[in-house]
PDB file of N, CA and C in Angstrom:
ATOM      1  N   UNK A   1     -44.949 -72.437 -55.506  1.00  0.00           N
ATOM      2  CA  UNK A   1     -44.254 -72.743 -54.277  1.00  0.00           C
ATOM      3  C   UNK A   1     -42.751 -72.782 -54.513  1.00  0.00           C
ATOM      4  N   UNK A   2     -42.226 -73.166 -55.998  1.00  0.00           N
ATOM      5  CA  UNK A   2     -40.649 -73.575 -55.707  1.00  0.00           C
ATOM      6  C   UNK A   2     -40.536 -72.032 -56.301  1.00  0.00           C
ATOM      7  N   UNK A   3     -41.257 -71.023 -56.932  1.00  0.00           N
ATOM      8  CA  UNK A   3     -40.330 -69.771 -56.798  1.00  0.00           C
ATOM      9  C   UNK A   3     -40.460 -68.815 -55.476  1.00  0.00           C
ATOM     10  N   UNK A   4     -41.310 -69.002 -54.730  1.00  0.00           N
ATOM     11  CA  UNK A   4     -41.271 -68.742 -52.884  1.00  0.00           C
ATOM     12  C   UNK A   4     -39.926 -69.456 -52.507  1.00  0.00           C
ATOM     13  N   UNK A   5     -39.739 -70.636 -52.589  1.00  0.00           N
ATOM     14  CA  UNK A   5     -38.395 -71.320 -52.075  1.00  0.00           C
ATOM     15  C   UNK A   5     -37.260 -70.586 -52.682  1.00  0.00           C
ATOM     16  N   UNK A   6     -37.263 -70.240 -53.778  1.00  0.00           N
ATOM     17  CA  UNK A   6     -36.186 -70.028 -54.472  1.00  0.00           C
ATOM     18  C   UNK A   6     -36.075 -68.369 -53.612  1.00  0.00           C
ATOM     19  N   UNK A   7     -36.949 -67.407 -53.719  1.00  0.00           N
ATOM     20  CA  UNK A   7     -36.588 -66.400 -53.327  1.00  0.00           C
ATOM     21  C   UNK A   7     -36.378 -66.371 -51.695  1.00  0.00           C
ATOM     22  N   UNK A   8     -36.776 -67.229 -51.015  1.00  0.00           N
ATOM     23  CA  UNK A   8     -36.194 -67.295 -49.961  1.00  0.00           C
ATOM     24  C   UNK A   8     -34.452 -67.363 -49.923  1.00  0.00           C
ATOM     25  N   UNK A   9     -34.155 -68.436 -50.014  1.00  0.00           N
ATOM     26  CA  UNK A   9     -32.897 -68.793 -50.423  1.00  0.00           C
ATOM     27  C   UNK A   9     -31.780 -67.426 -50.597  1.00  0.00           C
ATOM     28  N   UNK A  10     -33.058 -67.074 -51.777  1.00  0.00           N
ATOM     29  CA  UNK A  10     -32.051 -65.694 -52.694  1.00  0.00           C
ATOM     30  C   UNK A  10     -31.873 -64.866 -51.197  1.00  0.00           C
ATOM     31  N   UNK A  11     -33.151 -64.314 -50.070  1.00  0.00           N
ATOM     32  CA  UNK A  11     -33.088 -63.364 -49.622  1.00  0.00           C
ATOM     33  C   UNK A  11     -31.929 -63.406 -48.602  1.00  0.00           C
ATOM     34  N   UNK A  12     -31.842 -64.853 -47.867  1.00  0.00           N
ATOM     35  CA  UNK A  12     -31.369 -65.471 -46.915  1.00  0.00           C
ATOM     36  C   UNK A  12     -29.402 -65.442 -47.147  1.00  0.00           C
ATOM     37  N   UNK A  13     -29.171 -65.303 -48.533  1.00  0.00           N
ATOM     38  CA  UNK A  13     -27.680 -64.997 -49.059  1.00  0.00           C
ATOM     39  C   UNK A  13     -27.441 -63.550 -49.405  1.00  0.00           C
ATOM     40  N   UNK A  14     -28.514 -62.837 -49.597  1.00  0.00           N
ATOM     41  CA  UNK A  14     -28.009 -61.363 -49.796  1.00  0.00           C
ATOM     42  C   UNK A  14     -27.068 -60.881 -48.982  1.00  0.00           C
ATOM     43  N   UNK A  15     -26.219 -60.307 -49.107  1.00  0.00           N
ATOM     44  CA  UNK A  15     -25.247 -59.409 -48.033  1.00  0.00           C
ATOM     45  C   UNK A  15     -25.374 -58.120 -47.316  1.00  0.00           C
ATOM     46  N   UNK A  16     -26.406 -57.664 -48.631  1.00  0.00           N
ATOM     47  CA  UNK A  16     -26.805 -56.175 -49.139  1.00  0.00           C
ATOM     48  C   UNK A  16     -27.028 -55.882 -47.609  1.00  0.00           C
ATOM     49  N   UNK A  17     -27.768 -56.376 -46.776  1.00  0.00           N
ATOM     50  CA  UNK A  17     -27.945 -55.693 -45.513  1.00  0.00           C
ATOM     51  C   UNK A  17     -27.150 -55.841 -44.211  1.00  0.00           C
ATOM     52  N   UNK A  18     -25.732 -56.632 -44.960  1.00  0.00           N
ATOM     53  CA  UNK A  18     -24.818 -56.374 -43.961  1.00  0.00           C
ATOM     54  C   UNK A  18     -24.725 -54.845 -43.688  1.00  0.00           C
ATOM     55  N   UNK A  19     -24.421 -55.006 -44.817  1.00  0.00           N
ATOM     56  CA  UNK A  19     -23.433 -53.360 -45.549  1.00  0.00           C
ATOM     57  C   UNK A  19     -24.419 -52.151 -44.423  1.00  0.00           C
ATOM     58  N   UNK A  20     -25.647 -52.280 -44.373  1.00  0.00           N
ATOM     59  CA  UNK A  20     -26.266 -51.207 -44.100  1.00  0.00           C
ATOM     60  C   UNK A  20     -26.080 -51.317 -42.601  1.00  0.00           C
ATOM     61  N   UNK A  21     -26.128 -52.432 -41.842  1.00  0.00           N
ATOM     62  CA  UNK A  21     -25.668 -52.624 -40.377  1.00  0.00           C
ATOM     63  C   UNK A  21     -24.288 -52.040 -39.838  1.00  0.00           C
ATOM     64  N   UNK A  22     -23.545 -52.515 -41.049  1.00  0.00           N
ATOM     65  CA  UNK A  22     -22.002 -51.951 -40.720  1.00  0.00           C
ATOM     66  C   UNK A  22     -21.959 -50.471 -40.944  1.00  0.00           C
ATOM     67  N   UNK A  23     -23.033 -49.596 -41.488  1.00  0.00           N
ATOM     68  CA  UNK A  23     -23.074 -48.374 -41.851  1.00  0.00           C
ATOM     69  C   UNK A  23     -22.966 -47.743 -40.805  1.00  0.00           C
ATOM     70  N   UNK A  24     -24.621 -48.869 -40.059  1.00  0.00           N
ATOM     71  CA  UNK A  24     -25.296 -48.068 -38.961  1.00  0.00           C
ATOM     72  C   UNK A  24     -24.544 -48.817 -37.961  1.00  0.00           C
ATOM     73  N   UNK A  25     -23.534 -49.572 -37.521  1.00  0.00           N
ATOM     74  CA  UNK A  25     -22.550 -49.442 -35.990  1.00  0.00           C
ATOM     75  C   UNK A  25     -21.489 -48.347 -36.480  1.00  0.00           C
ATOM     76  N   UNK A  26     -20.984 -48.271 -37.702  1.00  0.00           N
ATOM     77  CA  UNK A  26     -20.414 -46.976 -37.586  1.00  0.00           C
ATOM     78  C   UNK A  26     -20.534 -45.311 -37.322  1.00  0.00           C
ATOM     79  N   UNK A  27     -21.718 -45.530 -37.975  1.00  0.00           N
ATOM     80  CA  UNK A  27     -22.576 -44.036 -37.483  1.00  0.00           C
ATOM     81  C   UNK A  27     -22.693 -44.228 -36.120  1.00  0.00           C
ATOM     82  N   UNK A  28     -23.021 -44.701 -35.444  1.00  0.00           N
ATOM     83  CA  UNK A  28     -23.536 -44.663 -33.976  1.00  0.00           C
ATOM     84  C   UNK A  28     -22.200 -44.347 -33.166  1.00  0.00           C
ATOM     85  N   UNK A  29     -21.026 -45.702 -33.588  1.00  0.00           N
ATOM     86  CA  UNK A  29     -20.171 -44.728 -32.905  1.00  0.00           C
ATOM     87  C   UNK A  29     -19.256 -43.344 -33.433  1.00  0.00           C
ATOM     88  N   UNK A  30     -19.277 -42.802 -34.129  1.00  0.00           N
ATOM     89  CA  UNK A  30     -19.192 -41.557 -34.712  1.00  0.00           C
ATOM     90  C   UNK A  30     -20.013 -40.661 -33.717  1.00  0.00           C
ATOM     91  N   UNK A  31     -21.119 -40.836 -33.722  1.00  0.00           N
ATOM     92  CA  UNK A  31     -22.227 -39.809 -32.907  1.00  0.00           C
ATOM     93  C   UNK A  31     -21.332 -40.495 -31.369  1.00  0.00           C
ATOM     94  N   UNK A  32     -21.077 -41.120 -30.568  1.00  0.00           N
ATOM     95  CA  UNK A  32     -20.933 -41.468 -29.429  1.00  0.00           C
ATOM     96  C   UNK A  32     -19.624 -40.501 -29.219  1.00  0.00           C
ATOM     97  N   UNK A  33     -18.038 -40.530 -29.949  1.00  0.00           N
ATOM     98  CA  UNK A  33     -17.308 -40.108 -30.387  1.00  0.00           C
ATOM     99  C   UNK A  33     -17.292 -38.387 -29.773  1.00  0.00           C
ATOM    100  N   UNK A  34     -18.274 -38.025 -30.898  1.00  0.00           N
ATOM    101  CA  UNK A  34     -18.542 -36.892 -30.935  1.00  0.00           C
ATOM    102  C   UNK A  34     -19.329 -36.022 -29.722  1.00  0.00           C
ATOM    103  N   UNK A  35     -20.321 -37.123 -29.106  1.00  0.00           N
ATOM    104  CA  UNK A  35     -20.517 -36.805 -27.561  1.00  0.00           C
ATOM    105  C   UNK A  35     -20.162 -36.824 -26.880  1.00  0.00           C
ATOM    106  N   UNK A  36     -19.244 -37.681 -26.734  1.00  0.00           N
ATOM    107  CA  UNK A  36     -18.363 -37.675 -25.301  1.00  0.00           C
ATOM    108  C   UNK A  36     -17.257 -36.496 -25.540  1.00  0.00           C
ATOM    109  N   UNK A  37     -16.769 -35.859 -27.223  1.00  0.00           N
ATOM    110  CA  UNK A  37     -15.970 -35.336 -27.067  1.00  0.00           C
ATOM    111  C   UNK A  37     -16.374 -34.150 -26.529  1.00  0.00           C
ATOM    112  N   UNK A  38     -17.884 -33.569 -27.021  1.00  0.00           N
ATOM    113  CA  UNK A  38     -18.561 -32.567 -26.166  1.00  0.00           C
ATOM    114  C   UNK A  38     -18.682 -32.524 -24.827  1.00  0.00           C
ATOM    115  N   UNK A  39     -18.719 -33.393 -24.328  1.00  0.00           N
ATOM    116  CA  UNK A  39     -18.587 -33.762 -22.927  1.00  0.00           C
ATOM    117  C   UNK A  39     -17.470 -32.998 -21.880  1.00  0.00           C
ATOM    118  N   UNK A  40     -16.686 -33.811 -22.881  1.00  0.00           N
ATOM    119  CA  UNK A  40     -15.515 -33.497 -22.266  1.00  0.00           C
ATOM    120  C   UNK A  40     -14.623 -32.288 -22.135  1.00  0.00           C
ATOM    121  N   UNK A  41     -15.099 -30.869 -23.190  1.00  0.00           N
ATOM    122  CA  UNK A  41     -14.860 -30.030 -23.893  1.00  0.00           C
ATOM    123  C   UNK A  41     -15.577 -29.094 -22.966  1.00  0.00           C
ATOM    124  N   UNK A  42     -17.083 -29.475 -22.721  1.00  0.00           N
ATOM    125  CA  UNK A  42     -18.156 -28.835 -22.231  1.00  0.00           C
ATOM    126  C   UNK A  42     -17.574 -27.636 -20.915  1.00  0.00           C
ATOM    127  N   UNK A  43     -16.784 -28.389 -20.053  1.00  0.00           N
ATOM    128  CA  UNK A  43     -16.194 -27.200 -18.550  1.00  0.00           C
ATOM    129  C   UNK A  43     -15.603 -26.474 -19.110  1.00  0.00           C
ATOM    130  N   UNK A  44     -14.606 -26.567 -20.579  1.00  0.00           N
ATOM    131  CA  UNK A  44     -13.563 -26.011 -20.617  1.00  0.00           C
ATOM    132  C   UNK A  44     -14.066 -24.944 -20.888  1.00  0.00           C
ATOM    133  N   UNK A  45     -15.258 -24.821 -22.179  1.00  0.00           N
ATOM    134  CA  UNK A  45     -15.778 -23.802 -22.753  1.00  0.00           C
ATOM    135  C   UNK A  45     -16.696 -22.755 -21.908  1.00  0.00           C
ATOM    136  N   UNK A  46     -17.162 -23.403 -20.577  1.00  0.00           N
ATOM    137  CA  UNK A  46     -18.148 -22.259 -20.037  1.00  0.00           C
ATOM    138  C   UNK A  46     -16.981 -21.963 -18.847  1.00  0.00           C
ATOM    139  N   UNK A  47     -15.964 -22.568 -18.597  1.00  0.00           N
ATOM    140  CA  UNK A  47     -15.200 -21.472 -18.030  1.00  0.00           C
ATOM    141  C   UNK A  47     -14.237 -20.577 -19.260  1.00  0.00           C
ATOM    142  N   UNK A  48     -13.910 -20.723 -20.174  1.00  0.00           N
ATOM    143  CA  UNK A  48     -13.180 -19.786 -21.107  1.00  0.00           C
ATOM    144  C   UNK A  48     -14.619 -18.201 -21.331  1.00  0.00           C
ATOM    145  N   UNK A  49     -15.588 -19.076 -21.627  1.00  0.00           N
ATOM    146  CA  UNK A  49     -16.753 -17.909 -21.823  1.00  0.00           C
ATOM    147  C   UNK A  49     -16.912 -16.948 -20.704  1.00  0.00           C
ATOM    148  N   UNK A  50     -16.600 -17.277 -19.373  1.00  0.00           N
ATOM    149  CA  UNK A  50     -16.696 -16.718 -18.139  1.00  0.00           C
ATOM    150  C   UNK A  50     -15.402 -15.686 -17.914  1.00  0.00           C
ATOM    151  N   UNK A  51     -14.513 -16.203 -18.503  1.00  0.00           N
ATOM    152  CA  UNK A  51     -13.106 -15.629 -17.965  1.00  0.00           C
ATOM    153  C   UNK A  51     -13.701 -14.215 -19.573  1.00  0.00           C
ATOM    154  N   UNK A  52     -14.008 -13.981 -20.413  1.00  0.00           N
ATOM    155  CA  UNK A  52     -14.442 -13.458 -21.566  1.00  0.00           C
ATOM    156  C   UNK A  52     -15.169 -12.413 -20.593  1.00  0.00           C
ATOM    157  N   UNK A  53     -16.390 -13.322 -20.292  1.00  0.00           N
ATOM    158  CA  UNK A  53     -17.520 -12.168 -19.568  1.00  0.00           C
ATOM    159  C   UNK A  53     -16.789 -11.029 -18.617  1.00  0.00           C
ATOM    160  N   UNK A  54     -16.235 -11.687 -18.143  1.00  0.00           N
ATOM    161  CA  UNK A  54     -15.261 -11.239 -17.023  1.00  0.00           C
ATOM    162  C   UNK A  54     -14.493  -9.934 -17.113  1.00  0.00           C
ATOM    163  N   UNK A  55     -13.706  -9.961 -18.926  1.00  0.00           N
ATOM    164  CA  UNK A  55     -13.058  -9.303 -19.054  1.00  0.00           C
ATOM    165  C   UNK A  55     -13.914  -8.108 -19.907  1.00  0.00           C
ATOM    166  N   UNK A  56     -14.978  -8.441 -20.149  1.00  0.00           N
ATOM    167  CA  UNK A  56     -15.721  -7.286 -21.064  1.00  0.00           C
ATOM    168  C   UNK A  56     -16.055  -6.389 -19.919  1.00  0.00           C
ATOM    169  N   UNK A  57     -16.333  -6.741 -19.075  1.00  0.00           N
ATOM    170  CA  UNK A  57     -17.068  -6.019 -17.776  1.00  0.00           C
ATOM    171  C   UNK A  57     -15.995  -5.669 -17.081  1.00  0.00           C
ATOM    172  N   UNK A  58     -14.991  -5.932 -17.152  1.00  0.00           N
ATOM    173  CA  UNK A  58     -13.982  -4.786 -16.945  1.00  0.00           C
ATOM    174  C   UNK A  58     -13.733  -5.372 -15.043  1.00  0.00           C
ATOM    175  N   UNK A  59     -14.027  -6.918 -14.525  1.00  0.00           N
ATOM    176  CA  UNK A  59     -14.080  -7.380 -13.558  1.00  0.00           C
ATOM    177  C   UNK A  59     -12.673  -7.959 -13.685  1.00  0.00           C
ATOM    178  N   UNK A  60     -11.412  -7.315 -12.587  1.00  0.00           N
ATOM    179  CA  UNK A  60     -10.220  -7.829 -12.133  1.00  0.00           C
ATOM    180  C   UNK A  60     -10.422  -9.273 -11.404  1.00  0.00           C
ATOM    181  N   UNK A  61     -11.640  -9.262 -10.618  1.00  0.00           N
ATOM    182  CA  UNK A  61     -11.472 -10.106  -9.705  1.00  0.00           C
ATOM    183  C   UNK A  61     -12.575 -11.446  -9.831  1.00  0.00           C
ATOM    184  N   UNK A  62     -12.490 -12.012 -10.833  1.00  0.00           N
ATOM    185  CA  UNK A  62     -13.132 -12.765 -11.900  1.00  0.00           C
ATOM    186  C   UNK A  62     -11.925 -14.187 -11.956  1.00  0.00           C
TER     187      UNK A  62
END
């Protein structure tokens, strides 16, 4: 029973799984970051691709 107590104790002071929390709120916002920047990017690129289409096809009025 007192080495159950004891490893409680031990588990209850580890830090070790801060570290992995602070990993994972940083990853998450990284990925959030990175979506919204797609987001935001997203009109620019399917009208640049359009004005492209536009010009392969030889369409002035595009």
């Amino acid at each position: 029973m007192k080495n159950f107590k004891e490893k409680m104790v031990q588990f209850l002071r580890d830090e070790e799984g801060l570290e992995l929390s602070e990993y994972a709120v940083a990853g998450s916002l990284i990925v959030l970051g990175t979506v919204a920047a797609f987001q935001a990017l997203g009109g620019d690129i399917t009208t640049g691709i359009g004005r492209i289409s536009c010009a392969v096809q030889g369409n002035s009025g595009c």
